[in-house]
C-alpha atoms as a PDB file:
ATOM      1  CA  UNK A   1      46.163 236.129  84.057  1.00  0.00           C
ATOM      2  CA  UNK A   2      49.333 234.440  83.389  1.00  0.00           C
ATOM      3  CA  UNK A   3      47.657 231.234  83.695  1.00  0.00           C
ATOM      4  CA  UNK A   4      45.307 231.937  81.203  1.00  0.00           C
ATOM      5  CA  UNK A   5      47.743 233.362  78.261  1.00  0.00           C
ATOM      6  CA  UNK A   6      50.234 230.597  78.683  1.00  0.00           C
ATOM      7  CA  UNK A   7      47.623 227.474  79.192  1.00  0.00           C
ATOM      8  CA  UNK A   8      44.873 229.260  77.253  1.00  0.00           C
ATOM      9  CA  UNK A   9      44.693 226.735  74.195  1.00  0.00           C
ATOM     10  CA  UNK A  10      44.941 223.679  76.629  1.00  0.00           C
ATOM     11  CA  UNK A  11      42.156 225.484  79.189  1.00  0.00           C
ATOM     12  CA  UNK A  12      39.712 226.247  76.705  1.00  0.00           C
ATOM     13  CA  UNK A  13      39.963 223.089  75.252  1.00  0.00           C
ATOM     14  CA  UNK A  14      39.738 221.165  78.773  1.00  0.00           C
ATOM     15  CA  UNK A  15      37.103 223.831  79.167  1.00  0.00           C
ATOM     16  CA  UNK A  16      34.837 222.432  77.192  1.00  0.00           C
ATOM     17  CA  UNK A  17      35.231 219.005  79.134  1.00  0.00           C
ATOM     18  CA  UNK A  18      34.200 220.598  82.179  1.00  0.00           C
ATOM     19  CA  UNK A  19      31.203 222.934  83.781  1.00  0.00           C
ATOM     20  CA  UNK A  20      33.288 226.130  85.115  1.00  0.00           C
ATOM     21  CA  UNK A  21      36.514 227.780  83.263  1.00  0.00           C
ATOM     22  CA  UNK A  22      37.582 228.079  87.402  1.00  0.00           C
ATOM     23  CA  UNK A  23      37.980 224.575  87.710  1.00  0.00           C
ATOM     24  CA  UNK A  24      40.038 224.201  84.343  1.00  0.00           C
ATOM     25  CA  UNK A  25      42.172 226.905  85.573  1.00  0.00           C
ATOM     26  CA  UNK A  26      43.400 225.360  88.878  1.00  0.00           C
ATOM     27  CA  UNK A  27      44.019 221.830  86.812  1.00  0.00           C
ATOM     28  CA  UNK A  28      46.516 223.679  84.424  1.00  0.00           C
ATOM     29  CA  UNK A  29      47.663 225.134  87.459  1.00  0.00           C
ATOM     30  CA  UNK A  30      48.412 222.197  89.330  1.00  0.00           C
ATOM     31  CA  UNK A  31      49.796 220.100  85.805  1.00  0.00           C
ATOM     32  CA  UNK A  32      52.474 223.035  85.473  1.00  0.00           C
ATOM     33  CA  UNK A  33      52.938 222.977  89.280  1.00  0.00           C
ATOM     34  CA  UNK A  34      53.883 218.748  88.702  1.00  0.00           C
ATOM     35  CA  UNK A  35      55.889 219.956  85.681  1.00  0.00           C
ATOM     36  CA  UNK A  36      58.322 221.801  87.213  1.00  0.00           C
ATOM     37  CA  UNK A  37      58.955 219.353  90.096  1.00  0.00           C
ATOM     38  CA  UNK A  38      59.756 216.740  88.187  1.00  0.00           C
ATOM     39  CA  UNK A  39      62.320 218.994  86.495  1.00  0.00           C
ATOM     40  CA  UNK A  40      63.924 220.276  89.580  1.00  0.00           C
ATOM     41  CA  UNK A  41      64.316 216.710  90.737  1.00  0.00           C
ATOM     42  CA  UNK A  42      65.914 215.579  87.016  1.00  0.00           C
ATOM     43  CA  UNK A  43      68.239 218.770  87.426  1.00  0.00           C
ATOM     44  CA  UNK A  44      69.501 217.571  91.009  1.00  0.00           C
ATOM     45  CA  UNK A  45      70.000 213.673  90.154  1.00  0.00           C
ATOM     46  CA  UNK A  46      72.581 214.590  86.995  1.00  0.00           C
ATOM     47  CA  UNK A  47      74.083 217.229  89.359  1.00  0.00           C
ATOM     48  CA  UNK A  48      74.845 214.542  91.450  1.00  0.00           C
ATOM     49  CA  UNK A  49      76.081 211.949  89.297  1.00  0.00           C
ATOM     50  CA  UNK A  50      78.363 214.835  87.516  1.00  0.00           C
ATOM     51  CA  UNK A  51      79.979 214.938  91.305  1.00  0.00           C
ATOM     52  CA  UNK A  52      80.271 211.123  92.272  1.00  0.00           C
ATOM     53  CA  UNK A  53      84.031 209.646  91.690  1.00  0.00           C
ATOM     54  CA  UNK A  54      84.351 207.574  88.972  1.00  0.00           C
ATOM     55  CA  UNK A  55      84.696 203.477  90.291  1.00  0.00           C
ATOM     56  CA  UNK A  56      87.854 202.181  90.314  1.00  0.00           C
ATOM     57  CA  UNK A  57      87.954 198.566  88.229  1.00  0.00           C
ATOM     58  CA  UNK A  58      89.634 195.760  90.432  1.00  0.00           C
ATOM     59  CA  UNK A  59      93.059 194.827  89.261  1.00  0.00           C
ATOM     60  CA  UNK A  60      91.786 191.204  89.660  1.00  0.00           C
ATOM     61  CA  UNK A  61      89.481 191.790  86.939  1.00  0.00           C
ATOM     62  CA  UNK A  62      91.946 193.887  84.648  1.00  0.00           C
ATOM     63  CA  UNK A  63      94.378 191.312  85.030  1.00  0.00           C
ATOM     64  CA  UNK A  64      91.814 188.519  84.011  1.00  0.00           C
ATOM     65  CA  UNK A  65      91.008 189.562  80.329  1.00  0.00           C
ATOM     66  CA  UNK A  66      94.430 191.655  79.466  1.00  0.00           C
ATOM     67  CA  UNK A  67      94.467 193.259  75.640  1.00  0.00           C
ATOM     68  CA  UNK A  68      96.713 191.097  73.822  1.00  0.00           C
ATOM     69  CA  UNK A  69      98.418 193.238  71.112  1.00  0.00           C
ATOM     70  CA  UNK A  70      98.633 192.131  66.876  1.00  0.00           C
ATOM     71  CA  UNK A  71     101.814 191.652  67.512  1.00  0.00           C
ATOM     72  CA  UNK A  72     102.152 189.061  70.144  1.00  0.00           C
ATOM     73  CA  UNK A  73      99.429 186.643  68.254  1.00  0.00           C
ATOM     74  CA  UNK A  74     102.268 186.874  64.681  1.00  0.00           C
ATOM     75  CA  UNK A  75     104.972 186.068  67.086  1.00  0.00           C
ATOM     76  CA  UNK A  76     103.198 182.841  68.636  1.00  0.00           C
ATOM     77  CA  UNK A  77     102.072 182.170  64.830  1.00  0.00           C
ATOM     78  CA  UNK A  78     106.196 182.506  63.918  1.00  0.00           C
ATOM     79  CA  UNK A  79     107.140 180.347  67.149  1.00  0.00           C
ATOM     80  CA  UNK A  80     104.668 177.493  66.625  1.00  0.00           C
ATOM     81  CA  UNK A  81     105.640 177.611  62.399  1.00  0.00           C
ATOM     82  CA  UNK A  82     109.178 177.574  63.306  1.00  0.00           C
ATOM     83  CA  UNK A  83     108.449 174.583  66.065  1.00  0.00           C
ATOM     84  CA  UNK A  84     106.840 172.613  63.088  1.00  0.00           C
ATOM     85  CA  UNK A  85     109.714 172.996  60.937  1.00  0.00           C
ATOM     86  CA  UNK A  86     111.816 171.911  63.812  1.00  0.00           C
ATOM     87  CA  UNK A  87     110.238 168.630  64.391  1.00  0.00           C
ATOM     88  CA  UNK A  88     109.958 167.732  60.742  1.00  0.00           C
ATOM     89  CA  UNK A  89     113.650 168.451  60.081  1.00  0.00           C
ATOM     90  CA  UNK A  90     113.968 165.926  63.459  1.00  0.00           C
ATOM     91  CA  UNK A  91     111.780 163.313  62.049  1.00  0.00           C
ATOM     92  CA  UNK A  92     113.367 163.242  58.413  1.00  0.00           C
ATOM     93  CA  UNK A  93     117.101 163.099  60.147  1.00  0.00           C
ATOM     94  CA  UNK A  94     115.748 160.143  62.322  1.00  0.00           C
ATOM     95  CA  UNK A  95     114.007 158.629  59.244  1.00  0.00           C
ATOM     96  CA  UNK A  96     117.390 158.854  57.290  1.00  0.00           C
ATOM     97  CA  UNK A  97     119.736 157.630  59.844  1.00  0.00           C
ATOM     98  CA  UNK A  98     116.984 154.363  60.682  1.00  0.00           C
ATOM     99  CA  UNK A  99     117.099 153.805  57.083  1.00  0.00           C
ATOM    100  CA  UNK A 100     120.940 154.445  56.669  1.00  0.00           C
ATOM    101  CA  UNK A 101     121.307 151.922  59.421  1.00  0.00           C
ATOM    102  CA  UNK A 102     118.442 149.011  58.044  1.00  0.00           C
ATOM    103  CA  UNK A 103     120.678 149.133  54.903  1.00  0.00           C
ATOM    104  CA  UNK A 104     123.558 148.132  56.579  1.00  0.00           C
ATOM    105  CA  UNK A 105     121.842 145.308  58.966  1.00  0.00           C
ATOM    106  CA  UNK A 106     121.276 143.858  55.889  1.00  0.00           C
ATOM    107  CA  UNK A 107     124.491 143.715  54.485  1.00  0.00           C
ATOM    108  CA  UNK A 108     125.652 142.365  57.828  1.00  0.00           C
ATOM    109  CA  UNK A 109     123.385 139.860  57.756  1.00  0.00           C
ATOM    110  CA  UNK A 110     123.596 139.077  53.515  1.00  0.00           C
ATOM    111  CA  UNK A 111     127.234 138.928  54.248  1.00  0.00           C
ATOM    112  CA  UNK A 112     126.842 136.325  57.315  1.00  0.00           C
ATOM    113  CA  UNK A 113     124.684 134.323  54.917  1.00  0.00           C
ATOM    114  CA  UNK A 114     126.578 133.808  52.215  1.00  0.00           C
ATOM    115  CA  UNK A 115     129.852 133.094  54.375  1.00  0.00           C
ATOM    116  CA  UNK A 116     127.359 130.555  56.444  1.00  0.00           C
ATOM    117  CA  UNK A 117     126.187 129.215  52.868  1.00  0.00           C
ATOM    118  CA  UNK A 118     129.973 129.205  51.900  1.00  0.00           C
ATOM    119  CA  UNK A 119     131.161 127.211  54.643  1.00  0.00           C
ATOM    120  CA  UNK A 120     128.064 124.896  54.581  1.00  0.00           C
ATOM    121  CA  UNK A 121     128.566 124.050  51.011  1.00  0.00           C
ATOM    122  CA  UNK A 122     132.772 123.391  51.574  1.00  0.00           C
ATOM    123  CA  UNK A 123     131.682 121.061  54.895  1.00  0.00           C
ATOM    124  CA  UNK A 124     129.051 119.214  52.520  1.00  0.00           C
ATOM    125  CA  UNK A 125     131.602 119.079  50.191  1.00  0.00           C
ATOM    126  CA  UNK A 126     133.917 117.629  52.460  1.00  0.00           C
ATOM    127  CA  UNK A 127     131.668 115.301  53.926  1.00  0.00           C
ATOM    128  CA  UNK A 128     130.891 114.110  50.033  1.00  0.00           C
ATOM    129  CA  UNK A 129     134.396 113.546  49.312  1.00  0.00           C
ATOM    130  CA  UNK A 130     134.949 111.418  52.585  1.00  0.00           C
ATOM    131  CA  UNK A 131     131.802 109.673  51.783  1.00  0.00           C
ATOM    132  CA  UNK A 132     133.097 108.634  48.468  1.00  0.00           C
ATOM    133  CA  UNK A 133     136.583 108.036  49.553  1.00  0.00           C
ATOM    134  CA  UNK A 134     135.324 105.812  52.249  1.00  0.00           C
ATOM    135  CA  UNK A 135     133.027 104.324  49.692  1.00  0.00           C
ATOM    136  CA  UNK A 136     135.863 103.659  47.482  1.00  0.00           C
ATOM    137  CA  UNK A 137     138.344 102.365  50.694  1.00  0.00           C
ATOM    138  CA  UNK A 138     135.300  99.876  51.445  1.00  0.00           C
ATOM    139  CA  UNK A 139     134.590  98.751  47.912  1.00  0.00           C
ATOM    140  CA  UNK A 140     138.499  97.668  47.410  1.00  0.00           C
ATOM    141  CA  UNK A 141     138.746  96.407  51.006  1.00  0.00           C
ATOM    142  CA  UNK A 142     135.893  94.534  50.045  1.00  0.00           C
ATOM    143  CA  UNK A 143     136.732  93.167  46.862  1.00  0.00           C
ATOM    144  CA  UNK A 144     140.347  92.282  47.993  1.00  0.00           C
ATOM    145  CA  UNK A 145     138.907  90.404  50.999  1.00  0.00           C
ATOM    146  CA  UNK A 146     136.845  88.502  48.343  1.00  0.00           C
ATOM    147  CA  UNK A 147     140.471  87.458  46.586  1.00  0.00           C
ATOM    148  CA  UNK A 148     142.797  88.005  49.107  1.00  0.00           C
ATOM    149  CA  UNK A 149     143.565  84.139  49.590  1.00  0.00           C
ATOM    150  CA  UNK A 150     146.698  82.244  49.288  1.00  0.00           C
ATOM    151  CA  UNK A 151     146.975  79.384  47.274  1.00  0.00           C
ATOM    152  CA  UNK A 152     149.630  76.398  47.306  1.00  0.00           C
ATOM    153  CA  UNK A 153     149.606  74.009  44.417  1.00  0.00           C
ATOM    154  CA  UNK A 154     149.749  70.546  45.429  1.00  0.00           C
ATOM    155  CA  UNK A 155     150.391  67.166  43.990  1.00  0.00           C
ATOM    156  CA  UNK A 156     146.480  66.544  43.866  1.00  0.00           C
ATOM    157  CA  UNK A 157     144.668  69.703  44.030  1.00  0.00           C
ATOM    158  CA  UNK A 158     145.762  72.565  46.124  1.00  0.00           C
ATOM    159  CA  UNK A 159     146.150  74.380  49.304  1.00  0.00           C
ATOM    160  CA  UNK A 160     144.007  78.001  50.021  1.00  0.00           C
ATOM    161  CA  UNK A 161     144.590  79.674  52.723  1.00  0.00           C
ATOM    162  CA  UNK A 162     141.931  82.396  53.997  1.00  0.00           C
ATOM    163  CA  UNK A 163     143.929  85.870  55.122  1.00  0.00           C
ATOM    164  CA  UNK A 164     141.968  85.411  58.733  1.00  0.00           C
ATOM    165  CA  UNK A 165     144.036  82.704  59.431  1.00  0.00           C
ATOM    166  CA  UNK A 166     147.224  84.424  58.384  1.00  0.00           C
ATOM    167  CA  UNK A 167     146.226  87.400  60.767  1.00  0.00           C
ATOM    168  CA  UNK A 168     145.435  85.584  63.199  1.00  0.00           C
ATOM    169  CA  UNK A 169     148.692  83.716  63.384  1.00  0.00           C
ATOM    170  CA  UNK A 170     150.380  86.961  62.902  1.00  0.00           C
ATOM    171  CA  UNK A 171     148.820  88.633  65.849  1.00  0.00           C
ATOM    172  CA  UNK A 172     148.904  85.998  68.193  1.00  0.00           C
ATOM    173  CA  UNK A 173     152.871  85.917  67.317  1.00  0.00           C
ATOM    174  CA  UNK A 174     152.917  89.775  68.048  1.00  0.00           C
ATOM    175  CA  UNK A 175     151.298  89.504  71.726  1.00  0.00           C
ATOM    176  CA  UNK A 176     153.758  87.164  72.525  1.00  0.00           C
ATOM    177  CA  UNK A 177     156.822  89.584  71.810  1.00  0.00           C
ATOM    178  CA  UNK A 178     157.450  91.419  75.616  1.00  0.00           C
ATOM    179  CA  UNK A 179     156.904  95.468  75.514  1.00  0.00           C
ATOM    180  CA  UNK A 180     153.665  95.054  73.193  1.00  0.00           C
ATOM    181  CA  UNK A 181     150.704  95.862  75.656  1.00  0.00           C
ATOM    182  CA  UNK A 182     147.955  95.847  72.993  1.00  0.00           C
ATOM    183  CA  UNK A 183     147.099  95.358  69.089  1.00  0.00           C
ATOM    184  CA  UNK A 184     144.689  97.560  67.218  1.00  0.00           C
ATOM    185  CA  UNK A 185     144.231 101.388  66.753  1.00  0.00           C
ATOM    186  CA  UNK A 186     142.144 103.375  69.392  1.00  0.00           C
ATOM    187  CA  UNK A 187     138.408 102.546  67.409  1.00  0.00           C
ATOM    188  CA  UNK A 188     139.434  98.788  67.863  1.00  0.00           C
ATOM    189  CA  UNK A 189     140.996  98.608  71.355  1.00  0.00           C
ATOM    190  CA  UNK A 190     137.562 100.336  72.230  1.00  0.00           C
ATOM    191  CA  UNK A 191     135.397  98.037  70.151  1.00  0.00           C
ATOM    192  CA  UNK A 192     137.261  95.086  71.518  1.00  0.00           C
ATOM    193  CA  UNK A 193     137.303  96.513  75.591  1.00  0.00           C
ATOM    194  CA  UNK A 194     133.291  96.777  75.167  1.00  0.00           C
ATOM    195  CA  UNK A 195     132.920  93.283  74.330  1.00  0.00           C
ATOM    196  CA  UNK A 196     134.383  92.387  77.300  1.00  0.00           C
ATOM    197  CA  UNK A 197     132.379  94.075  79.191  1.00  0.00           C
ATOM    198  CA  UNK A 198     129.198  92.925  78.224  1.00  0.00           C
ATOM    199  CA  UNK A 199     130.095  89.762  77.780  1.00  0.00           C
ATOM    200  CA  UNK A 200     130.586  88.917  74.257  1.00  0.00           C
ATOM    201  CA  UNK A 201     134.297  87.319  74.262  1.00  0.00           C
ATOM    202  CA  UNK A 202     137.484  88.526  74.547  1.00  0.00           C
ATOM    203  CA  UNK A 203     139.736  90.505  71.984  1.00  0.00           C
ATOM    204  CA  UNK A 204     139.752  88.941  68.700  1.00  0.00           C
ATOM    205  CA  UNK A 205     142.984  87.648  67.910  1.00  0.00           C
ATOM    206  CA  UNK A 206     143.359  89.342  64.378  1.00  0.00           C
ATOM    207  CA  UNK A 207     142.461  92.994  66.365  1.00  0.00           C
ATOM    208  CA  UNK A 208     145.033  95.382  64.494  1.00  0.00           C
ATOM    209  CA  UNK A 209     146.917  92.846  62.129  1.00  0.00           C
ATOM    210  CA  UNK A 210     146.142  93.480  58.072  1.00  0.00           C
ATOM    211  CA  UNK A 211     147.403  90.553  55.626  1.00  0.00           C
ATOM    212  CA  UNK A 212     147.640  90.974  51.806  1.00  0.00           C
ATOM    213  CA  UNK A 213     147.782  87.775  50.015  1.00  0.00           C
ATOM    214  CA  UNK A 214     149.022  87.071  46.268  1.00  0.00           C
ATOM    215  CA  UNK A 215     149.232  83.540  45.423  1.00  0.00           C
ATOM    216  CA  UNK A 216     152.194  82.455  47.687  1.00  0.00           C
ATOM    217  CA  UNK A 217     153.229  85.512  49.221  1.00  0.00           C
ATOM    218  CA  UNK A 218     152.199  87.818  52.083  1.00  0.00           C
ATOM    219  CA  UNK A 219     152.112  91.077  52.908  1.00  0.00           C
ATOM    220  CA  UNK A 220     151.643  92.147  56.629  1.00  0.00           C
ATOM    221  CA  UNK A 221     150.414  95.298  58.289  1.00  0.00           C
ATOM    222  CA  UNK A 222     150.842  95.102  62.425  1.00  0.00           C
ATOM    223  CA  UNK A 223     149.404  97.770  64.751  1.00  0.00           C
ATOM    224  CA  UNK A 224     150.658  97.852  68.526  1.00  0.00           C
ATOM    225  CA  UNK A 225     150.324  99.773  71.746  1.00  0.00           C
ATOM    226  CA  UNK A 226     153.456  99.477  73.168  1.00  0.00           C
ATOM    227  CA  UNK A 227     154.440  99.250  76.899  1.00  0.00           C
ATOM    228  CA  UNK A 228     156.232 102.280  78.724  1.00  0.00           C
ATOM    229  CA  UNK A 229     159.828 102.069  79.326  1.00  0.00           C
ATOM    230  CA  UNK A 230     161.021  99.879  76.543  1.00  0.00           C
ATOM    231  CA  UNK A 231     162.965 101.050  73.116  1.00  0.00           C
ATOM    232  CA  UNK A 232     160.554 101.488  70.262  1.00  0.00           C
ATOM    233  CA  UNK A 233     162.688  99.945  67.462  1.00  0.00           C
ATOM    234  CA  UNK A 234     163.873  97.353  69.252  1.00  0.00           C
ATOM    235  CA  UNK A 235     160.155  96.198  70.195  1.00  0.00           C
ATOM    236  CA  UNK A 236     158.830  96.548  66.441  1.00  0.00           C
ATOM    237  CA  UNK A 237     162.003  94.667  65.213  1.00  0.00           C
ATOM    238  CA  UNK A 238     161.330  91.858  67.342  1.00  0.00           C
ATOM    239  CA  UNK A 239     157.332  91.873  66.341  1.00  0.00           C
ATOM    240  CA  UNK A 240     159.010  91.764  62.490  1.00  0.00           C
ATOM    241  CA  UNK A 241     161.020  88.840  63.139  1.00  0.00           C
ATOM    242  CA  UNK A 242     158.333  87.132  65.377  1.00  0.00           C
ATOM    243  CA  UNK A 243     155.691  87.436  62.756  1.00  0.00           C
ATOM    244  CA  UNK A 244     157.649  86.065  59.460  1.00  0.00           C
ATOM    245  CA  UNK A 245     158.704  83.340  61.148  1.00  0.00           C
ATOM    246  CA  UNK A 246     155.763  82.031  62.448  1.00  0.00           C
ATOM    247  CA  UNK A 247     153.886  82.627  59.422  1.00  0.00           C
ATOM    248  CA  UNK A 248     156.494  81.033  56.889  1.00  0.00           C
ATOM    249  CA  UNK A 249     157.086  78.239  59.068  1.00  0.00           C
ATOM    250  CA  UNK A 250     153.252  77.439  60.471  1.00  0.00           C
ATOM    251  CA  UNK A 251     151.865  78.151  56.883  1.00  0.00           C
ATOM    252  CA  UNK A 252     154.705  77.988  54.636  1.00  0.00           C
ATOM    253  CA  UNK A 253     153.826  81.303  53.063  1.00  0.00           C
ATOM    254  CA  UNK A 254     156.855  83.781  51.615  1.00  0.00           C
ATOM    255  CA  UNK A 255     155.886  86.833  53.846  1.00  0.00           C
ATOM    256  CA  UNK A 256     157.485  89.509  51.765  1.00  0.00           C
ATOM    257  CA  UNK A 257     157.171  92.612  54.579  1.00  0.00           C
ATOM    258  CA  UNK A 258     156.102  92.820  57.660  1.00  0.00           C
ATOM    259  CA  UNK A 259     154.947  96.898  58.461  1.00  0.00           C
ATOM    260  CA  UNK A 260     155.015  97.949  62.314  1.00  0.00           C
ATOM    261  CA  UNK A 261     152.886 100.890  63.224  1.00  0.00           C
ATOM    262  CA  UNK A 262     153.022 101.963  66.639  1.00  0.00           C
ATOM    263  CA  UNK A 263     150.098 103.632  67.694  1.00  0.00           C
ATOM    264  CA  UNK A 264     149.924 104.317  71.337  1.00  0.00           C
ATOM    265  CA  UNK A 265     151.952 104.090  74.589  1.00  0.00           C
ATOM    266  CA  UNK A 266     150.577 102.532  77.527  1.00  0.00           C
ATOM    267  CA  UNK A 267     151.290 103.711  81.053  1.00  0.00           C
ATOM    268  CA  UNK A 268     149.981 102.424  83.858  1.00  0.00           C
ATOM    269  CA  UNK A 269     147.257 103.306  86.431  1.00  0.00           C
ATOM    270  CA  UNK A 270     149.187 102.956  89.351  1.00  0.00           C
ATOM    271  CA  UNK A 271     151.768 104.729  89.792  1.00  0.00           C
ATOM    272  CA  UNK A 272     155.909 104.611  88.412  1.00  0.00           C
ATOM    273  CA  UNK A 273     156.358 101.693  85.970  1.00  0.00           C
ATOM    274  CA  UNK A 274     158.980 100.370  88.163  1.00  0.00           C
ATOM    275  CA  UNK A 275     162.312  98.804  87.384  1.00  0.00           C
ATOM    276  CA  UNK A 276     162.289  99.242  83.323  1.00  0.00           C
ATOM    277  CA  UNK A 277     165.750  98.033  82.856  1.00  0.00           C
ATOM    278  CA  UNK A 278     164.790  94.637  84.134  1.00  0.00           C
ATOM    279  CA  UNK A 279     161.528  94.701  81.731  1.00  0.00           C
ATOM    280  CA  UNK A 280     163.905  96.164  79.072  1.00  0.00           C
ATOM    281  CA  UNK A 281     166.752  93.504  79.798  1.00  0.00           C
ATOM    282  CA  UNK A 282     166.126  91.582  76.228  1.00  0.00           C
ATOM    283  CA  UNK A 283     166.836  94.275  74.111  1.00  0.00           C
ATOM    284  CA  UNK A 284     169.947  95.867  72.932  1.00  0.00           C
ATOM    285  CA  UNK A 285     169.398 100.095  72.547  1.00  0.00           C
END
């Protein structure tokens, strides 16, 4: 009674749950019986696993989450550090060479500004002193217009004479004089050629002649263009002569000089100015 010894707590305490000791006997029978079953089969699933091969990982997988070692993460720490230092050092070079060349922009450009300011204030200065020279010409021009008449005493009074009349007599004897295209500087021959144009007259006959008048006397200042082909001095000689005489003898003035300026030579439009010893015949070289 095997049963009995080894289940005899358990049966006599189911005993007393049930009516015969026979039919407590074949339960403990049949738990140990259920017992060992379910050991056998826990015994043969471990054998089992114990002899399976162990499962291979896929590369795919190993490669997908490698270890990364201490070492590599300092390194990428070192490299993106150094990197940093790199691009500051960059950035304060560039800063110091854009600053290096503002400074001199500058200077260029204080430099150009005071030479500018220079030269402005030397042309404002020149324009100032040809303002008041040409204030000054036109104030004594003026005021010698005002007095620059001649005067003859007379039995009865006296004799004035304005200096337009003088001019004119002295340039109307200097067109007449052969080799003397024109009278008058460049601003006046202009002056004079627009009038014609439009209408307004012809050249005035005192274009180019200056007189200075003191009491009896007179000074002359004559300005001609003269013809191509004929001698300069022998030209202004014969405007000289011309214009004394026919101011001493039409106004009975002393005319104490008579300056020549010759201002311009005239050639003409169309071509060779021809024969010029037969223009030129009257004077003597």
């Amino acid at each position: 009674m095997i049963v009995g010894r080894a289940y005899g707590g358990y049966a006599a305490r189911v005993t007393a749950g049930y009516d015969s000791p026979d039919l407590a006997c074949d339960l403990g029978r049949q738990t140990l019986t259920n017992r060992r079953a379910n050991h056998d089969q826990g015994s043969t699933i471990m054998t089992d696993i114990s002899q399976t091969a162990p499962v291979a990982v896929p590369a795919q997988a190993a490669e997908a989450a490698p270890a990364q070692p201490a070492a590599d993460d300092n390194s990428t720490m070192d490299n993106i550090r150094a990197g940093a230092t790199d691009l500051a050092a960059q950035g304060r070079e560039a800063f110091s060479q854009a600053a290096e060349q503002g400074r001199e922009a500058l200077g260029q450009a204080a430099e150009q500004g005071k030479e500018a300011l220079s030269q402005a204030a030397d042309q404002v200065s020149d324009a100032a002193d040809r303002a008041v020279d040409a204030t000054k010409q036109f104030a004594t021009n003026a005021a010698r217009r005002l007095r620059n008449n001649a005067e003859l005493p007379a039995d009865r009074g006296r004799t004035t004479i304005r200096h337009e009349v003088v001019e004119k007599i002295a340039g109307i004897a200097a067109r007449e004089v052969p080799g003397v295209y024109d009278l008058g500087g460049d601003v006046a021959r202009v002056f004079s050629a627009v009038k014609e144009r439009i209408g307004l007259g012809e050249a005035d006959a005192d274009q180019g002649v200056k007189v200075i008048l003191e009491g009896a006397t007179a000074s002359v200042e004559v300005v001609i263009v003269i013809e191509f082909g004929y001698v300069v001095h022998s030209v202004t000689d014969t405007v000289r002569v011309k214009v004394i005489n026919s101011v001493e003898n039409l106004l009975g003035l002393e005319v104490t000089g008579v300056d020549v300026i010759v201002d311009d030579v005239h050639i003409e439009d169309d071509g060779p100015v021809g024969n010029d010893q037969a223009r030129a015949a009257d004077y003597v070289a």
